[in-house]
N, C-alpha and C. Protein backbone atom coordinates (compact mmCIF):
# COMPACT_ATOMS: atom_id res chain seq x y z
N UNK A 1 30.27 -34.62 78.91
CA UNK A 1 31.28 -34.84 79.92
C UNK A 1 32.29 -35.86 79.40
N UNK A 2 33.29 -35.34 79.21
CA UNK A 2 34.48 -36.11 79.12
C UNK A 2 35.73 -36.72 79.94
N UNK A 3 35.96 -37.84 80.49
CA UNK A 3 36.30 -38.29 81.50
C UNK A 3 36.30 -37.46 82.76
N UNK A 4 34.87 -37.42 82.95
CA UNK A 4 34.52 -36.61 84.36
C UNK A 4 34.98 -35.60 84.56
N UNK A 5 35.49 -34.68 83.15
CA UNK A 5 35.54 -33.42 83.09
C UNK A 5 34.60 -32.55 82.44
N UNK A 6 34.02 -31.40 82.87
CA UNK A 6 33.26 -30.18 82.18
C UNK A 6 33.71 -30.22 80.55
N UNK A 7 33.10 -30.04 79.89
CA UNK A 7 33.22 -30.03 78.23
C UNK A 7 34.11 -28.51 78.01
N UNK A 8 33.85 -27.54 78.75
CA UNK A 8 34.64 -26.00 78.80
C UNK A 8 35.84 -26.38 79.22
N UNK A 9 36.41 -27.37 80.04
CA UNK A 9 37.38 -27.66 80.95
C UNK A 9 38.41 -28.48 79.58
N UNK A 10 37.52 -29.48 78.64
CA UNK A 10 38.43 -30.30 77.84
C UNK A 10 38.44 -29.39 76.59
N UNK A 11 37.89 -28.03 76.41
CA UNK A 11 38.25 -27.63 75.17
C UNK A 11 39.45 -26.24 75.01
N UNK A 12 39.68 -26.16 76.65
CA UNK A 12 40.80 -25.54 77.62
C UNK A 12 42.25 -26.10 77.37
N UNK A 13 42.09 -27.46 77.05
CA UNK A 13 43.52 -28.24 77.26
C UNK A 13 44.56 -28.66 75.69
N UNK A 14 45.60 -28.04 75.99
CA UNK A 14 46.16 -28.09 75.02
C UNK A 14 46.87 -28.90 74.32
N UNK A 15 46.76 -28.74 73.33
CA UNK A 15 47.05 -30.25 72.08
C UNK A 15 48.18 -29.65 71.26
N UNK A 16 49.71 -29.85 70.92
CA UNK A 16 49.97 -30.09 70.29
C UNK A 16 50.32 -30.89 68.72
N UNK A 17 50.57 -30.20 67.60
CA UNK A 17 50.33 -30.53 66.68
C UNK A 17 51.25 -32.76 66.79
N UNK A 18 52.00 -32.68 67.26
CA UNK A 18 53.36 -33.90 68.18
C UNK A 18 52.33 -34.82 68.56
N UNK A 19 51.34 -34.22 69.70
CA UNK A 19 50.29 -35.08 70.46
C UNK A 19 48.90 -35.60 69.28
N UNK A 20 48.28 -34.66 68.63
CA UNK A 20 47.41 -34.71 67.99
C UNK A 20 47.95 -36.06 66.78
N UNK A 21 49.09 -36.07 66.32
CA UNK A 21 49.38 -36.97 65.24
C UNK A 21 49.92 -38.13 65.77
N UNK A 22 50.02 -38.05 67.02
CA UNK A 22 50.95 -39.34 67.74
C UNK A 22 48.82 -40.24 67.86
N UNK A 23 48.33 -39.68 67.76
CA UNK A 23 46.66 -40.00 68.48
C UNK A 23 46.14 -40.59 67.40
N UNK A 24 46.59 -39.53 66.33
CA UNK A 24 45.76 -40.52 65.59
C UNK A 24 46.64 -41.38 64.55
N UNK A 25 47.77 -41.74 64.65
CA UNK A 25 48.58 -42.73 64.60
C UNK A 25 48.39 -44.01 65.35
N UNK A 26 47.85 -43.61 66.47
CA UNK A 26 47.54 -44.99 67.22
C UNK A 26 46.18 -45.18 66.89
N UNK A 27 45.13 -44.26 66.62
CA UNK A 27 43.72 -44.77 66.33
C UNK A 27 43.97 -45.87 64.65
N UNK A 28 44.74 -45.42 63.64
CA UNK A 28 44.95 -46.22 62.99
C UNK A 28 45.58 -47.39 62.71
N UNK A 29 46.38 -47.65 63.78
CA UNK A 29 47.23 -48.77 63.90
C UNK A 29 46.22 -49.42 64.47
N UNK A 30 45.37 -49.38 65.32
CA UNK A 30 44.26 -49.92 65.84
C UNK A 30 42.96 -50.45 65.27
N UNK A 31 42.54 -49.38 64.02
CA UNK A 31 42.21 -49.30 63.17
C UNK A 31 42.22 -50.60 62.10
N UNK A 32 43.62 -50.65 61.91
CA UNK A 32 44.31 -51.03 61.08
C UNK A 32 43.94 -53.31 61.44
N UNK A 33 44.35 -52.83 62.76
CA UNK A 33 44.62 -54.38 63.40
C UNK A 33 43.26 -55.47 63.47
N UNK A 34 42.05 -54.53 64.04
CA UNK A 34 40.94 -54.90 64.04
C UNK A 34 40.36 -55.51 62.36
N UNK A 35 40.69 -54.61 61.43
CA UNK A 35 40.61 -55.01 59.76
C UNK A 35 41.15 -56.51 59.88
N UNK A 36 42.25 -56.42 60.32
CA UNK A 36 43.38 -57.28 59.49
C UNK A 36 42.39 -58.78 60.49
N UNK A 37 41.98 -58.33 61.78
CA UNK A 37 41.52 -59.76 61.97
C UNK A 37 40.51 -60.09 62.02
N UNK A 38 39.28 -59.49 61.19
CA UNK A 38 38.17 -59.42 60.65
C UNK A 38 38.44 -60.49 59.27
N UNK A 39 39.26 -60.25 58.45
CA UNK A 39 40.06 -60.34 57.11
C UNK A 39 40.39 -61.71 57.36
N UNK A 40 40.98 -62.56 58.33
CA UNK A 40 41.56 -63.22 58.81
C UNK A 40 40.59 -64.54 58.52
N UNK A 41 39.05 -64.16 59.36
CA UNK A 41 37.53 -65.30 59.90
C UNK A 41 37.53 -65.58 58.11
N UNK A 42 37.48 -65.49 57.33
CA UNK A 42 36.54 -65.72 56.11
C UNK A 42 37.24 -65.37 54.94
N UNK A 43 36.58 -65.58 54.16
CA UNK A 43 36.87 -65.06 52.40
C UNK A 43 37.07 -63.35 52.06
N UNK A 44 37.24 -63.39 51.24
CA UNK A 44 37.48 -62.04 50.55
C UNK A 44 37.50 -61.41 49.04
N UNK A 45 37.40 -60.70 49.37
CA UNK A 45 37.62 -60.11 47.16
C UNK A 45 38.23 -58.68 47.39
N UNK A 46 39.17 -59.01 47.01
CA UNK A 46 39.49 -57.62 46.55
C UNK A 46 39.63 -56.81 45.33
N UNK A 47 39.29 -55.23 45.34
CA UNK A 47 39.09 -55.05 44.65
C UNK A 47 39.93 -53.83 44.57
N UNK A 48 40.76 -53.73 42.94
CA UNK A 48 41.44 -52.78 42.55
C UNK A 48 40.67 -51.44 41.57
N UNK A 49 41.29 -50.59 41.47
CA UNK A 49 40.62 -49.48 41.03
C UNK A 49 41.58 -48.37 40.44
N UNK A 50 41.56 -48.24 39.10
CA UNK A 50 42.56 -47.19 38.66
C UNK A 50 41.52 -45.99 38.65
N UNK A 51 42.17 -44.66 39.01
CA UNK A 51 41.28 -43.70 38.59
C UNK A 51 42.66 -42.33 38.40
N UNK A 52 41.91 -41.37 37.62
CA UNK A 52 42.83 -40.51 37.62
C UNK A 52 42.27 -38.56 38.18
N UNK A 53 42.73 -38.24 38.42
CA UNK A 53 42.33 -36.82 39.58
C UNK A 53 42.31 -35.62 38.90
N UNK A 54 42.39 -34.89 39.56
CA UNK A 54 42.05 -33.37 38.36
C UNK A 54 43.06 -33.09 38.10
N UNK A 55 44.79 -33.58 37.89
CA UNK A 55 46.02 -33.27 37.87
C UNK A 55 46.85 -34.17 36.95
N UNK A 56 45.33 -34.58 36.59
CA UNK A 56 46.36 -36.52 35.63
C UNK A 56 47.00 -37.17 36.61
N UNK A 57 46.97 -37.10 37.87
CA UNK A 57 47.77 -37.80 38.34
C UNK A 57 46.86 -39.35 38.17
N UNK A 58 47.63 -40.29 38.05
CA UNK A 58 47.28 -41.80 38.06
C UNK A 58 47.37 -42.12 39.82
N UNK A 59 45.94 -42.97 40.61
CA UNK A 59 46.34 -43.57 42.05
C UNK A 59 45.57 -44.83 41.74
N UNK A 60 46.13 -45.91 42.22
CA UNK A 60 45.06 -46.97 42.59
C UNK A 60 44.52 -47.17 44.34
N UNK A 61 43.29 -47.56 44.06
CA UNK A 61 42.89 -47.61 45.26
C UNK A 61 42.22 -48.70 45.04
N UNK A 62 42.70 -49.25 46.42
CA UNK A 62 42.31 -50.63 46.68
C UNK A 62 41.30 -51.05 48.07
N UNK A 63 40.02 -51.85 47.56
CA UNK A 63 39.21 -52.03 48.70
C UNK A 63 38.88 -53.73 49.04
N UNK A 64 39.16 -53.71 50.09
CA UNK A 64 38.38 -55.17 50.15
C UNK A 64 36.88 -55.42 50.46
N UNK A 65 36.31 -56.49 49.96
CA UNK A 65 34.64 -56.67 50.20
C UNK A 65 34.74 -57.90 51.07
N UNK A 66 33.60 -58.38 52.26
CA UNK A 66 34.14 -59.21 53.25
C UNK A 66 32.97 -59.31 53.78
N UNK A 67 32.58 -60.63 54.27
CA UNK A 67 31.04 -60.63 55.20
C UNK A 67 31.55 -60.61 56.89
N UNK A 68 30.84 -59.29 57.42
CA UNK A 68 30.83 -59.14 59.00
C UNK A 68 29.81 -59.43 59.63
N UNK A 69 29.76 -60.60 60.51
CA UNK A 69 28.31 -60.66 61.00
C UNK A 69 27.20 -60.62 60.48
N UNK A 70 27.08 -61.38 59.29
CA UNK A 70 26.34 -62.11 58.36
C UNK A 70 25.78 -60.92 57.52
N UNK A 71 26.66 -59.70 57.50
CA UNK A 71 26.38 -58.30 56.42
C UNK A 71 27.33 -58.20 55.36
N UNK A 72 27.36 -57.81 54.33
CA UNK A 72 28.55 -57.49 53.90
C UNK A 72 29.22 -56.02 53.80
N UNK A 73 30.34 -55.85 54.15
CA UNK A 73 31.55 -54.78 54.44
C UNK A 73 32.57 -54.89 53.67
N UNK A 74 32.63 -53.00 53.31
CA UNK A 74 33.46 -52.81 52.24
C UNK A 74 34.42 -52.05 52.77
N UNK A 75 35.99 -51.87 52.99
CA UNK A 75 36.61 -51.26 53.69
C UNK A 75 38.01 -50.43 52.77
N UNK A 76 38.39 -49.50 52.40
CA UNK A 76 39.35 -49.09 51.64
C UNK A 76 40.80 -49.54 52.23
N UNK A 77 41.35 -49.76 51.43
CA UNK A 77 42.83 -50.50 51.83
C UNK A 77 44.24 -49.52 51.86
N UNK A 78 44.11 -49.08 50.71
CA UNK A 78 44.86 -47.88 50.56
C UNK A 78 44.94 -47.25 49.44
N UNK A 79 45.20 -45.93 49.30
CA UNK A 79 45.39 -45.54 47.79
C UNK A 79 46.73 -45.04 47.61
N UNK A 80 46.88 -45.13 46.31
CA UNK A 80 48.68 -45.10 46.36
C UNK A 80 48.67 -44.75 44.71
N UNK A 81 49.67 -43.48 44.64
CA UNK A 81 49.92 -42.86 43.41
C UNK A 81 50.58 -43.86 42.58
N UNK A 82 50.33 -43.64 40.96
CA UNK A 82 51.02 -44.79 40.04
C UNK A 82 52.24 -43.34 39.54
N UNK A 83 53.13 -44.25 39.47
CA UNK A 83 54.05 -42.88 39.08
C UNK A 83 54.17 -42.90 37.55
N UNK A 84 54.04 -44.24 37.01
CA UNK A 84 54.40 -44.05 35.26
C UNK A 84 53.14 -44.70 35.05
N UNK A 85 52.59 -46.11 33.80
CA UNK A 85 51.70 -45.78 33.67
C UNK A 85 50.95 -46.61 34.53
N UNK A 86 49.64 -46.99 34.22
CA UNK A 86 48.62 -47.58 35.02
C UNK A 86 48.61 -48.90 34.05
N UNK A 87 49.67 -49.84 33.97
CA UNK A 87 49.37 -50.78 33.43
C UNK A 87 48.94 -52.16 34.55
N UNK A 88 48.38 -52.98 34.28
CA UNK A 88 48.46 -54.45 34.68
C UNK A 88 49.24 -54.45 35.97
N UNK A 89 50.66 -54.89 35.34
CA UNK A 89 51.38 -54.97 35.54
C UNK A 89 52.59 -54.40 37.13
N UNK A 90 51.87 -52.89 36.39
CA UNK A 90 52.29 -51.85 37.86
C UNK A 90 51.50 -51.72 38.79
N UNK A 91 49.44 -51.91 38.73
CA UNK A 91 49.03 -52.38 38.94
C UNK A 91 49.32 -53.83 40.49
N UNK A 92 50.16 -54.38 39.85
CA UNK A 92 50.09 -55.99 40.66
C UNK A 92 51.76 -55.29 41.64
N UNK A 93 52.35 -54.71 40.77
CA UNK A 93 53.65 -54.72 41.41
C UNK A 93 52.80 -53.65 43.18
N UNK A 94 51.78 -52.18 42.54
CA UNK A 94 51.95 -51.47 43.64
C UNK A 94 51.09 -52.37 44.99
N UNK A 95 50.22 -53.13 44.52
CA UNK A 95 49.06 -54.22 45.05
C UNK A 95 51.17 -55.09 46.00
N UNK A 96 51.71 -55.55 45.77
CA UNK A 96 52.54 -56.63 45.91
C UNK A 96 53.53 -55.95 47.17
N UNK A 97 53.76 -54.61 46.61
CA UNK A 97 54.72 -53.73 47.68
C UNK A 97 54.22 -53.62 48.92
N UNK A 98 52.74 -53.69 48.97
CA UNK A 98 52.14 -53.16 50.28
C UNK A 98 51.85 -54.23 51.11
N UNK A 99 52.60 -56.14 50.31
CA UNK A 99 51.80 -56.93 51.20
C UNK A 99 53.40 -57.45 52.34
């Protein structure tokens, strides 16, 4: 039961592709906010990661490591294509764009 509706009744109701991405646009901004003030209580490490895909394409992906409630939590940050190469350098610049 979904807000005190029949489960036949909520799989009846129609979703645009507009509605569906506006939803989960807000689940990630939400998403997003709760991280950032988790991130906020304590220390951190982050951690970078070059890897490359079945296309050569070059992405780094970046995760942070973080203690939640005396566990530790690993959370992905973002991944983001390298367009030339995967140096250091471009590295720190794509890490720098996103802060």
């Amino acid at each position: 039961m979904v807000l005190g509706k029949d489960d036949k009744d909520v799989k009846v109701m129609p979703l645009n592709n507009s509605t569906v991405s506006r939803r989960m646009d807000k689940m990630s901004e939400y998403i997003e906010r709760q991280l950032v003030e988790k991130l906020k209580t304590g220390k951190i490490l982050v951690h970078l990661n070059e890897s490359t895909l079945r296309d050569s394409e070059a992405v780094l992906i970046t995760c942070v490591r973080y203690v939640d409630k005396g566990d530790f939590a690993e959370e992905m940050l973002f991944c983001k294509s390298v367009e030339s190469t995967t140096t250091l350098r471009e590295m720190y610049n794509k890490l720098k764009m996103r802060t």
